[in-house]
PDB file of N, CA and C in Angstrom:
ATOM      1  N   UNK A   1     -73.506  32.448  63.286  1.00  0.00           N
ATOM      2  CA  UNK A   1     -74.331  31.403  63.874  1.00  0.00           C
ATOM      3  C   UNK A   1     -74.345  31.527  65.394  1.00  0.00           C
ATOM      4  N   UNK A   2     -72.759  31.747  66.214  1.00  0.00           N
ATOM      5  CA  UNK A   2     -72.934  32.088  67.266  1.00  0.00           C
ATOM      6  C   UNK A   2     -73.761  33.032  67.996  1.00  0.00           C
ATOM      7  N   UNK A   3     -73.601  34.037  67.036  1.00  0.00           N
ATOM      8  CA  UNK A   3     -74.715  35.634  67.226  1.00  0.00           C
ATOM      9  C   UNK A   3     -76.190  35.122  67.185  1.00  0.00           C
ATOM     10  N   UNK A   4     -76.620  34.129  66.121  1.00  0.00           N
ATOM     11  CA  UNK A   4     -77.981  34.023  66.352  1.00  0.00           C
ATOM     12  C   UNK A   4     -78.574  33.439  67.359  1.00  0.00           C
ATOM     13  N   UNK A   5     -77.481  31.971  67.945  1.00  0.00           N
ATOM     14  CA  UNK A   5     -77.555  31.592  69.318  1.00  0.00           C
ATOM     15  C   UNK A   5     -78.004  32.500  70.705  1.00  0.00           C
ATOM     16  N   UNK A   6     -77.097  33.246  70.487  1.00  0.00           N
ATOM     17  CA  UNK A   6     -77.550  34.586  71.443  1.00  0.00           C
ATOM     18  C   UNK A   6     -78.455  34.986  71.598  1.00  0.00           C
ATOM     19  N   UNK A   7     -78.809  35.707  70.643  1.00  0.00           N
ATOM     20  CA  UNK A   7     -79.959  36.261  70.288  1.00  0.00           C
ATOM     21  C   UNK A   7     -81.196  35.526  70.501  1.00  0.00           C
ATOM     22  N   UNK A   8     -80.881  34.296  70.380  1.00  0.00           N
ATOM     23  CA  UNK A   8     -82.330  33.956  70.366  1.00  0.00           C
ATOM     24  C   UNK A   8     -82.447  33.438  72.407  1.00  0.00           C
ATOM     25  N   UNK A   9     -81.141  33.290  72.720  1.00  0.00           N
ATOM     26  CA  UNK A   9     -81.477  33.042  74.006  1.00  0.00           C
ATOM     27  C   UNK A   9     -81.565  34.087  75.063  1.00  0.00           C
ATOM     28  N   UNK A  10     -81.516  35.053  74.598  1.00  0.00           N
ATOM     29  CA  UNK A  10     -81.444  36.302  75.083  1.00  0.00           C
ATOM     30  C   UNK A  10     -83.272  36.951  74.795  1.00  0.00           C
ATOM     31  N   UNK A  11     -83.564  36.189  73.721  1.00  0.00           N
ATOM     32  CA  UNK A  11     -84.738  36.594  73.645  1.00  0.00           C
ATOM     33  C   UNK A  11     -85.971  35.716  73.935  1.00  0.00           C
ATOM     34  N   UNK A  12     -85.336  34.716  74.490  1.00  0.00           N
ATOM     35  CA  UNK A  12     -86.326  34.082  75.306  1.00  0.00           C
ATOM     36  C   UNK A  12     -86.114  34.405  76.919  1.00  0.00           C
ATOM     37  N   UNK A  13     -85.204  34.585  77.164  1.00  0.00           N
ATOM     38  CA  UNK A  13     -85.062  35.260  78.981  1.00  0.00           C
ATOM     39  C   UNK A  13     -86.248  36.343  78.856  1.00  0.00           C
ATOM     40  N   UNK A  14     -85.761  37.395  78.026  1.00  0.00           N
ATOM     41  CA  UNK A  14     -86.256  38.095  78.302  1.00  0.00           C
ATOM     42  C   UNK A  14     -87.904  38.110  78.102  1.00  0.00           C
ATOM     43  N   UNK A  15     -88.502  36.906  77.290  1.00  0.00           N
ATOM     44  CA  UNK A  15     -89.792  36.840  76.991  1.00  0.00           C
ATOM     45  C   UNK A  15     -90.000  36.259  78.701  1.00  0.00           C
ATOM     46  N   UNK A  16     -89.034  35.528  79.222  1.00  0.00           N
ATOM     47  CA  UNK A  16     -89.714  34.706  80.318  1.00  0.00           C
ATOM     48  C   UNK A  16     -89.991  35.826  81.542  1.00  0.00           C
ATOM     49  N   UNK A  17     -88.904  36.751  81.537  1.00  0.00           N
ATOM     50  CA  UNK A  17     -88.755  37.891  82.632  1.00  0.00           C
ATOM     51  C   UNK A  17     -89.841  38.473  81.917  1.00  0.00           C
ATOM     52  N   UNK A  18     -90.370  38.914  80.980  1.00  0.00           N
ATOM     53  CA  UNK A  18     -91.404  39.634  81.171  1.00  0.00           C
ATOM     54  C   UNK A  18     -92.913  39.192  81.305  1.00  0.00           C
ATOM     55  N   UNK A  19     -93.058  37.554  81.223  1.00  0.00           N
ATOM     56  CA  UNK A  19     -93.838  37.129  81.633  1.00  0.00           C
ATOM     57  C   UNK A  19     -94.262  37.242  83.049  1.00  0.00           C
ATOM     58  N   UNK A  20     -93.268  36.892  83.917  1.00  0.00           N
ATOM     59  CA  UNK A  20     -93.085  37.084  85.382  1.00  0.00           C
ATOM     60  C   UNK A  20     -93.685  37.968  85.387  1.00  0.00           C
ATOM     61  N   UNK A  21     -92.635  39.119  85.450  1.00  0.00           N
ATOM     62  CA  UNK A  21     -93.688  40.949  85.142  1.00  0.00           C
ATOM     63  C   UNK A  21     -94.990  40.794  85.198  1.00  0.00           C
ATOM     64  N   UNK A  22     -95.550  40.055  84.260  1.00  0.00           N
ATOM     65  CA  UNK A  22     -96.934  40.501  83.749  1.00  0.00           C
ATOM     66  C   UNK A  22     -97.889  39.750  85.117  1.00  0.00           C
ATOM     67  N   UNK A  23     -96.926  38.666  85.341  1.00  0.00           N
ATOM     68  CA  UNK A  23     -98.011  37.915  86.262  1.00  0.00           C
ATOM     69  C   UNK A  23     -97.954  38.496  87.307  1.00  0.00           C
ATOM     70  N   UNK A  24     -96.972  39.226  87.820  1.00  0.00           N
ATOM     71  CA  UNK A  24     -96.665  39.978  89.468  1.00  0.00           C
ATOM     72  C   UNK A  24     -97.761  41.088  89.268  1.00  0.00           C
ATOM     73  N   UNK A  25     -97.386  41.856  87.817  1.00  0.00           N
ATOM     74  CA  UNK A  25     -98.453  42.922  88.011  1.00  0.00           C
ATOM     75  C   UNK A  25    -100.253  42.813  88.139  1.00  0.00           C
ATOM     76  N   UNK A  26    -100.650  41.510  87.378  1.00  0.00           N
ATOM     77  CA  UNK A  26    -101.704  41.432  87.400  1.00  0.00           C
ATOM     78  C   UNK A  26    -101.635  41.075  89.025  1.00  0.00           C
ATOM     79  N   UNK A  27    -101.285  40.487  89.612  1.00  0.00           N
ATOM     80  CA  UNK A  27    -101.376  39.947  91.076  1.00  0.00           C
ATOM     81  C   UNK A  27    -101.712  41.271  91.847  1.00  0.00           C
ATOM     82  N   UNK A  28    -100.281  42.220  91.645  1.00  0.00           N
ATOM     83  CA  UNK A  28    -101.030  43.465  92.249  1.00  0.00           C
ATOM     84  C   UNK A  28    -101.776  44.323  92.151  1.00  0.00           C
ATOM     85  N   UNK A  29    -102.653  44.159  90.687  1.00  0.00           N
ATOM     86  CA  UNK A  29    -103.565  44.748  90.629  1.00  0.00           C
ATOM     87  C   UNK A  29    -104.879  44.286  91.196  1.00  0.00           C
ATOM     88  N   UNK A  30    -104.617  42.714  90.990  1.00  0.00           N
ATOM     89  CA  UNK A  30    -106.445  42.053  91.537  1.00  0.00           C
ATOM     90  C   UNK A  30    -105.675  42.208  93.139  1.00  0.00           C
ATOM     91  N   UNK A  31    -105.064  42.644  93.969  1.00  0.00           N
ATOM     92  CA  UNK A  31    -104.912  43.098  95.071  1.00  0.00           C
ATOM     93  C   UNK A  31    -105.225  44.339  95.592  1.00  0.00           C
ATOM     94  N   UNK A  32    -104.993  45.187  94.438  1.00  0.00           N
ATOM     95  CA  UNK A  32    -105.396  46.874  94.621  1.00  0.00           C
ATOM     96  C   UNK A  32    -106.689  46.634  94.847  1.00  0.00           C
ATOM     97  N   UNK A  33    -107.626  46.157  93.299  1.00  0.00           N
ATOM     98  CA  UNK A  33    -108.755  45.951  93.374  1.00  0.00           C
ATOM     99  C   UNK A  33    -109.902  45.644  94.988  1.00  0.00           C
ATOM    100  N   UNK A  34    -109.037  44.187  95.161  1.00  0.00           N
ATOM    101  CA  UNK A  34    -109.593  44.051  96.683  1.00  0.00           C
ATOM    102  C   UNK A  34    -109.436  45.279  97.820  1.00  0.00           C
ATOM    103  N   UNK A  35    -108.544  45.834  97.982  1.00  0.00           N
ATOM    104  CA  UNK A  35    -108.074  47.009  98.486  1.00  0.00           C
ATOM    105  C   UNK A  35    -109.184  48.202  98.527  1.00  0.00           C
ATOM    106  N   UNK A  36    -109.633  48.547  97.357  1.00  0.00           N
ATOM    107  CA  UNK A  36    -110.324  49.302  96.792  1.00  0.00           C
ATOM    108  C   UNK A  36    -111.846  48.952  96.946  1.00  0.00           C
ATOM    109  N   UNK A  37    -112.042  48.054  96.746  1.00  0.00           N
ATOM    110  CA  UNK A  37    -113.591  47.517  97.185  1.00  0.00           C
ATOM    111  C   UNK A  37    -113.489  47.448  98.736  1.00  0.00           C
ATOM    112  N   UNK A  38    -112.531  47.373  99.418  1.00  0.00           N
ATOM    113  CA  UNK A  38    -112.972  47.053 100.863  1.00  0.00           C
ATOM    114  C   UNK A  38    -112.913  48.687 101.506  1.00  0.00           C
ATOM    115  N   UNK A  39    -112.157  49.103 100.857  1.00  0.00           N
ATOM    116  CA  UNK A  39    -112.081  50.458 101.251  1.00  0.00           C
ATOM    117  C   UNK A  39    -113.693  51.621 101.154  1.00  0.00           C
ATOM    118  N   UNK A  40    -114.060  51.033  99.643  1.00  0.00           N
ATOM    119  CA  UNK A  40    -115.522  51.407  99.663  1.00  0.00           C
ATOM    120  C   UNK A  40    -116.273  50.974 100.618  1.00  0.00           C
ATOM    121  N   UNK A  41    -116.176  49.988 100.962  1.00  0.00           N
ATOM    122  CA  UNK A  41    -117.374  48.812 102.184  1.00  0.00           C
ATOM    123  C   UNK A  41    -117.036  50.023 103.254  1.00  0.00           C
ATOM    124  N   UNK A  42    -116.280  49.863 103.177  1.00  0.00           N
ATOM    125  CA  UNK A  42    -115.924  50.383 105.098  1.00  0.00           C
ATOM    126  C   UNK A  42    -116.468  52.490 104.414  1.00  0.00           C
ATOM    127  N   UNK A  43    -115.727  52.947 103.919  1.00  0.00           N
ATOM    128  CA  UNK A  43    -116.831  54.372 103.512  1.00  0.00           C
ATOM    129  C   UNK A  43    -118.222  54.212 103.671  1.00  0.00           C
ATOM    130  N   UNK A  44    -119.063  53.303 102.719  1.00  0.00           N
ATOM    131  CA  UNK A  44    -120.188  52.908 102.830  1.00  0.00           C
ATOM    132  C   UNK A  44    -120.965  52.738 104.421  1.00  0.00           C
ATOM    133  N   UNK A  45    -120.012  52.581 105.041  1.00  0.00           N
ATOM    134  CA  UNK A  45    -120.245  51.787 106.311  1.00  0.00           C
ATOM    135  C   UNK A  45    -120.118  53.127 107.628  1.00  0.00           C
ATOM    136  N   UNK A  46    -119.651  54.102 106.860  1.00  0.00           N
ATOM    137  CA  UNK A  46    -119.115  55.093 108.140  1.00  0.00           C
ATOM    138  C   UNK A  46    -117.632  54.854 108.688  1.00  0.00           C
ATOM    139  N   UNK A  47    -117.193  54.119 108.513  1.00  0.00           N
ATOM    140  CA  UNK A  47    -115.481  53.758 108.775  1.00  0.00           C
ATOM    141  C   UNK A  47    -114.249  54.107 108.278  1.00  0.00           C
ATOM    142  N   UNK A  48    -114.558  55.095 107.300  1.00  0.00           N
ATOM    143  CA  UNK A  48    -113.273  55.487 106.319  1.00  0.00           C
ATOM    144  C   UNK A  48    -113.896  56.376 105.545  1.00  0.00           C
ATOM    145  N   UNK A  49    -112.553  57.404 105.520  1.00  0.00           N
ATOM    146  CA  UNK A  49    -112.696  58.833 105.088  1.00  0.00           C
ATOM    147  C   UNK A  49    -112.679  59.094 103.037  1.00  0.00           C
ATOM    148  N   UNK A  50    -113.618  60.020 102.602  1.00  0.00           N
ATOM    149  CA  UNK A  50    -113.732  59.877 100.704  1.00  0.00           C
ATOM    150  C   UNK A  50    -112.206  59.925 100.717  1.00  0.00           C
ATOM    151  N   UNK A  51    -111.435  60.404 101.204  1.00  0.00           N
ATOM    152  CA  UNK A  51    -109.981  60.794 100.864  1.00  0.00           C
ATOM    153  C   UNK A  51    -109.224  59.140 100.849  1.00  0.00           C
ATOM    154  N   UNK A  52    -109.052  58.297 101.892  1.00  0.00           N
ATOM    155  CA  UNK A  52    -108.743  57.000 101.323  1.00  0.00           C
ATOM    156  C   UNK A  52    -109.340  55.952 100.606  1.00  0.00           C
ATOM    157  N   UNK A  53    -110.310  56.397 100.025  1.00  0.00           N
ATOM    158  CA  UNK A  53    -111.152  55.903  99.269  1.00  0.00           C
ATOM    159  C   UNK A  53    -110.469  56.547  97.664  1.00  0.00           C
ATOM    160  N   UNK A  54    -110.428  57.835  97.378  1.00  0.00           N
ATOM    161  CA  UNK A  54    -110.112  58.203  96.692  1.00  0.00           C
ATOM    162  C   UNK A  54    -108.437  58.032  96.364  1.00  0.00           C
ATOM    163  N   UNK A  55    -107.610  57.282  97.111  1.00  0.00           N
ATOM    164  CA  UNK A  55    -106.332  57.341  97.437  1.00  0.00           C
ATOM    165  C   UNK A  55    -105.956  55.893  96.740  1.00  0.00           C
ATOM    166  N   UNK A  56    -106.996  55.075  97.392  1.00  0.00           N
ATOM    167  CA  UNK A  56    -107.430  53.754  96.731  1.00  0.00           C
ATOM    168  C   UNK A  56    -107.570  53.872  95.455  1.00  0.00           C
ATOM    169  N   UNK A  57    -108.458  54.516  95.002  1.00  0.00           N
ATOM    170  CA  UNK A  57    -108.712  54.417  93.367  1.00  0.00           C
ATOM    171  C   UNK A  57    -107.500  54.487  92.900  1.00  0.00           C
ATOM    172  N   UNK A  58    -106.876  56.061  93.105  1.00  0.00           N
ATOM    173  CA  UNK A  58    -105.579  56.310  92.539  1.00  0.00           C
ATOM    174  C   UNK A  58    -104.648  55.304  92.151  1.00  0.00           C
ATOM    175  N   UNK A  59    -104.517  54.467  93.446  1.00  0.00           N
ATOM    176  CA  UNK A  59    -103.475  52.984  93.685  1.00  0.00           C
ATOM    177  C   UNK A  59    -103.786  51.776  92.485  1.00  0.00           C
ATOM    178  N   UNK A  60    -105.283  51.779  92.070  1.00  0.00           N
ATOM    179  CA  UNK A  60    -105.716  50.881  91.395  1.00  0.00           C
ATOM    180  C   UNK A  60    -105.256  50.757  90.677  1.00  0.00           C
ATOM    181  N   UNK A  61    -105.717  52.722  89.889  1.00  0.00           N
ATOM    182  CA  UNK A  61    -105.240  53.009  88.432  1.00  0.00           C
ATOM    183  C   UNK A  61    -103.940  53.038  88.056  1.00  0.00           C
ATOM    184  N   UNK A  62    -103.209  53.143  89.370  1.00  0.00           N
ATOM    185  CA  UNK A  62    -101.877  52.827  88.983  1.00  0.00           C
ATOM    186  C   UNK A  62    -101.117  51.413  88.802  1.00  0.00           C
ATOM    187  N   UNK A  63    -101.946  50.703  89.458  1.00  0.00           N
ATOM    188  CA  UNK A  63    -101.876  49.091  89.025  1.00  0.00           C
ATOM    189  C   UNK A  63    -101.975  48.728  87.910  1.00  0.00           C
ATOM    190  N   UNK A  64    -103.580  49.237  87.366  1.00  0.00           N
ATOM    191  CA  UNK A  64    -103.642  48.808  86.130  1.00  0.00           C
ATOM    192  C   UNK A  64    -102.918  49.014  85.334  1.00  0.00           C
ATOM    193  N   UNK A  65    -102.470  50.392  84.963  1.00  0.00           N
ATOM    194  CA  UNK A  65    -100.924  50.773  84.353  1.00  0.00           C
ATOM    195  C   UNK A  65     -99.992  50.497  84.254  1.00  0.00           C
ATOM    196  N   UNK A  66     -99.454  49.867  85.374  1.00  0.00           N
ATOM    197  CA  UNK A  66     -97.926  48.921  85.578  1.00  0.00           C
ATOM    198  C   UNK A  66     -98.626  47.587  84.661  1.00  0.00           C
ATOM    199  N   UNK A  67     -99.988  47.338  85.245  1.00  0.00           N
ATOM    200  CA  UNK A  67    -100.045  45.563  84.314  1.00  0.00           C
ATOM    201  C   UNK A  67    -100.104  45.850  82.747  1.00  0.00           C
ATOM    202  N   UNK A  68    -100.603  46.796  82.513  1.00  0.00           N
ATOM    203  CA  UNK A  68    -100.768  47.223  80.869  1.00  0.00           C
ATOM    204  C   UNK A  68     -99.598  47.554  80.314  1.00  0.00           C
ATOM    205  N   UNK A  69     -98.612  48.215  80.539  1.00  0.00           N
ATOM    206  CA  UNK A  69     -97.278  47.944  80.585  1.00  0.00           C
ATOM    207  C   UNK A  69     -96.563  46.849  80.690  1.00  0.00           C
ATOM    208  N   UNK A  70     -96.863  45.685  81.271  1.00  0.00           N
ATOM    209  CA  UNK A  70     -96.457  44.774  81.550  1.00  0.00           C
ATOM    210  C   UNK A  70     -96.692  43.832  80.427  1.00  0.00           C
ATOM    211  N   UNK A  71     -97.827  43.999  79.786  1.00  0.00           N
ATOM    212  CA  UNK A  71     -98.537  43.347  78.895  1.00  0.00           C
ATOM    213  C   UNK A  71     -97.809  43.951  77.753  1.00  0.00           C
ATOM    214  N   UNK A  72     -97.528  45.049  77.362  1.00  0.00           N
ATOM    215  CA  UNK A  72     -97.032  45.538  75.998  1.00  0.00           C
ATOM    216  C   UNK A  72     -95.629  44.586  76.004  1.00  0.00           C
ATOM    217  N   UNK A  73     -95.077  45.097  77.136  1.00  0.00           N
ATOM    218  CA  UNK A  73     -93.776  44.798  77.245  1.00  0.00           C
ATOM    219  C   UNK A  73     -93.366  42.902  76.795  1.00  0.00           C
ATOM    220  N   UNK A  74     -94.505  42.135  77.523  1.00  0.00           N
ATOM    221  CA  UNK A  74     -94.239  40.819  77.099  1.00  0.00           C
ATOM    222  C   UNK A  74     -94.633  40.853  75.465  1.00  0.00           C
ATOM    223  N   UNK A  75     -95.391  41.340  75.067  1.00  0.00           N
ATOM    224  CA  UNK A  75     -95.771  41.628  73.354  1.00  0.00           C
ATOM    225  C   UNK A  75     -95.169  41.670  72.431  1.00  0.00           C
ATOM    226  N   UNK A  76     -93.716  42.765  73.278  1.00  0.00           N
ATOM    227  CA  UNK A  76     -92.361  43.056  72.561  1.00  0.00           C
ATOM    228  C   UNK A  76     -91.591  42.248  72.770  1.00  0.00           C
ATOM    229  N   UNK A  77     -91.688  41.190  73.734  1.00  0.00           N
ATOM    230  CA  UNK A  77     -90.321  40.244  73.663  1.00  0.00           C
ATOM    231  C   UNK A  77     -90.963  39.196  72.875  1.00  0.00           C
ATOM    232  N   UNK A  78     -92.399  39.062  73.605  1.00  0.00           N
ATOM    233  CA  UNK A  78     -92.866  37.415  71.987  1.00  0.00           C
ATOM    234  C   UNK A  78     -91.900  38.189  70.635  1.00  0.00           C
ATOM    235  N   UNK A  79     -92.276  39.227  70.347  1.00  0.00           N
ATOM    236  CA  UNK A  79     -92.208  39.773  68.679  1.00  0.00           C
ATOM    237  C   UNK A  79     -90.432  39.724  68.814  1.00  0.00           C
ATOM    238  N   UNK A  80     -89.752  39.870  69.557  1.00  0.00           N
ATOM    239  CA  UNK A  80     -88.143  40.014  69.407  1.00  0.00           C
ATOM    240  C   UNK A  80     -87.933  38.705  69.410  1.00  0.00           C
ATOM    241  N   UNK A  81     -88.619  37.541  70.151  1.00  0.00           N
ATOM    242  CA  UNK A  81     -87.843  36.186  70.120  1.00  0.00           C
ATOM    243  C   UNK A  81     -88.648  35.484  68.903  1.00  0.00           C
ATOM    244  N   UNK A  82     -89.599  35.878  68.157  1.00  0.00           N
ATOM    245  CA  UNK A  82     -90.113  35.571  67.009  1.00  0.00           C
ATOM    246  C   UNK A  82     -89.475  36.248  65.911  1.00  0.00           C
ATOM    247  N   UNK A  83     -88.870  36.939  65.799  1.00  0.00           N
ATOM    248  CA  UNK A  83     -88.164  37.767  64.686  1.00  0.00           C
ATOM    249  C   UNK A  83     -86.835  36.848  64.727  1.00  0.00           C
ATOM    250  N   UNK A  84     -86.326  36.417  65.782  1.00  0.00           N
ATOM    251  CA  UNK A  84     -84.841  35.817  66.355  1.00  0.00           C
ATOM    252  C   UNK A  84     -84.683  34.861  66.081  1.00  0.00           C
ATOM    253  N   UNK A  85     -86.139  34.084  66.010  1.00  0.00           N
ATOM    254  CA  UNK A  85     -86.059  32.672  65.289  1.00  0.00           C
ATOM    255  C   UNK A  85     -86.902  32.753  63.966  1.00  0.00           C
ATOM    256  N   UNK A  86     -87.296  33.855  63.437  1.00  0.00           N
ATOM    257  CA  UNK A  86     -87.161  33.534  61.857  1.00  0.00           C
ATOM    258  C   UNK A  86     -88.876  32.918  62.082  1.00  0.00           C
ATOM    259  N   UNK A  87     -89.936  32.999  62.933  1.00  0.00           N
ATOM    260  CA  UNK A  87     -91.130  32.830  63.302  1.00  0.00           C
ATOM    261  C   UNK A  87     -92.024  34.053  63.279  1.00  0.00           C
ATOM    262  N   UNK A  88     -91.426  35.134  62.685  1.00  0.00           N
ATOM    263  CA  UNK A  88     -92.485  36.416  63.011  1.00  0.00           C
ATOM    264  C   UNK A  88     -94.190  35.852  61.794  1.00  0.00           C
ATOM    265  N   UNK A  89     -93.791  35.947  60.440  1.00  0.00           N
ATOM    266  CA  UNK A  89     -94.689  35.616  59.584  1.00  0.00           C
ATOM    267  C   UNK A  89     -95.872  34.368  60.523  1.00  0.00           C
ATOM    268  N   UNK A  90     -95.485  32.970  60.521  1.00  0.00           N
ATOM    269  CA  UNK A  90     -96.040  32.041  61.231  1.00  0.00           C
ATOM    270  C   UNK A  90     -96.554  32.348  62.413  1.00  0.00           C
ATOM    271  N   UNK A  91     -96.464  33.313  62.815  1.00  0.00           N
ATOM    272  CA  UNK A  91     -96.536  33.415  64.125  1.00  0.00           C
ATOM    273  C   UNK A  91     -97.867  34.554  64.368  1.00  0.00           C
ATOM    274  N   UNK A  92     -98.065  34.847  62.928  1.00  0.00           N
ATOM    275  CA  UNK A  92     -99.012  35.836  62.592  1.00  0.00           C
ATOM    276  C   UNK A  92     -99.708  35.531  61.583  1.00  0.00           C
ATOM    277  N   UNK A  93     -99.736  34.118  61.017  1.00  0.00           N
ATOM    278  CA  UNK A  93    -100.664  33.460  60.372  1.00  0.00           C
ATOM    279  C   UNK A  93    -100.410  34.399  59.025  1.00  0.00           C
ATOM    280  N   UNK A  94     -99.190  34.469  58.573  1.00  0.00           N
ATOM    281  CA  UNK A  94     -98.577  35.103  57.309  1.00  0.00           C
ATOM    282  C   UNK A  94     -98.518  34.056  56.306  1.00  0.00           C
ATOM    283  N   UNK A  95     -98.630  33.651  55.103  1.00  0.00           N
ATOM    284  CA  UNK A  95     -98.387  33.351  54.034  1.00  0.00           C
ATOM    285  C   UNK A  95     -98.010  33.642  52.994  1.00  0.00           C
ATOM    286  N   UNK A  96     -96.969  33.692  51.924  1.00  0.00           N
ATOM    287  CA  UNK A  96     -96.374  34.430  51.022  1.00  0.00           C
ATOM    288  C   UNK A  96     -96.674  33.433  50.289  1.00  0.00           C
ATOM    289  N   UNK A  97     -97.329  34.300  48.793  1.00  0.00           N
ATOM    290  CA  UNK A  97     -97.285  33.022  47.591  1.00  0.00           C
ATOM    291  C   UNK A  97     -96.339  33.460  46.850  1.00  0.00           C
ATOM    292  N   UNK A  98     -95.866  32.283  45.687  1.00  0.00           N
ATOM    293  CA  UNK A  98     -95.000  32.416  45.061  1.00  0.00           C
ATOM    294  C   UNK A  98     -95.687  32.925  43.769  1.00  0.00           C
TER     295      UNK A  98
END
């Protein structure tokens, strides 16, 4: 009983830490984004070279990656603190008949 205590509070930290995660990463991605569009303006404009423009993109796509990651990762702790409390089925609109 003690063990399941654990477990299940262990698997809500970690759902909450990876929430965080997810929200920092999306933050730095709709930041890349801005980054990246202003970086075009100013190319567009004569002010900046294809190379930081292209440097930009890179940064984006690597944003998006950390947030998509970020996103699996909270996916796996819902599913570990739903397994922990005996909520995986319900939690997936499961029904077992007898």
């Amino acid at each position: 009983e003690e063990n399941v205590e654990s477990d299940v509070r262990n698997a809500l930290q970690a759902m909450r830490s990876a929430q965080y995660a997810l929200t920092a990463a999306t933050q730095a991605r709709v930041a890349a984004e801005e980054i990246y569009a202003s970086e075009e303006r100013q190319f567009r404009g004569g002010l900046t070279t294809y190379y930081l423009v292209l440097q930009r993109q890179t940064e984006l796509a690597a944003a998006r990656g950390r947030e998509v990651q970020a996103r699996t990762n909270l996916n796996k702790a819902i599913s570990t603190f739903n397994r922990s409390t005996g909520r995986t089925l319900t939690a997936n609109n499961v029904e077992v008949s007898k």
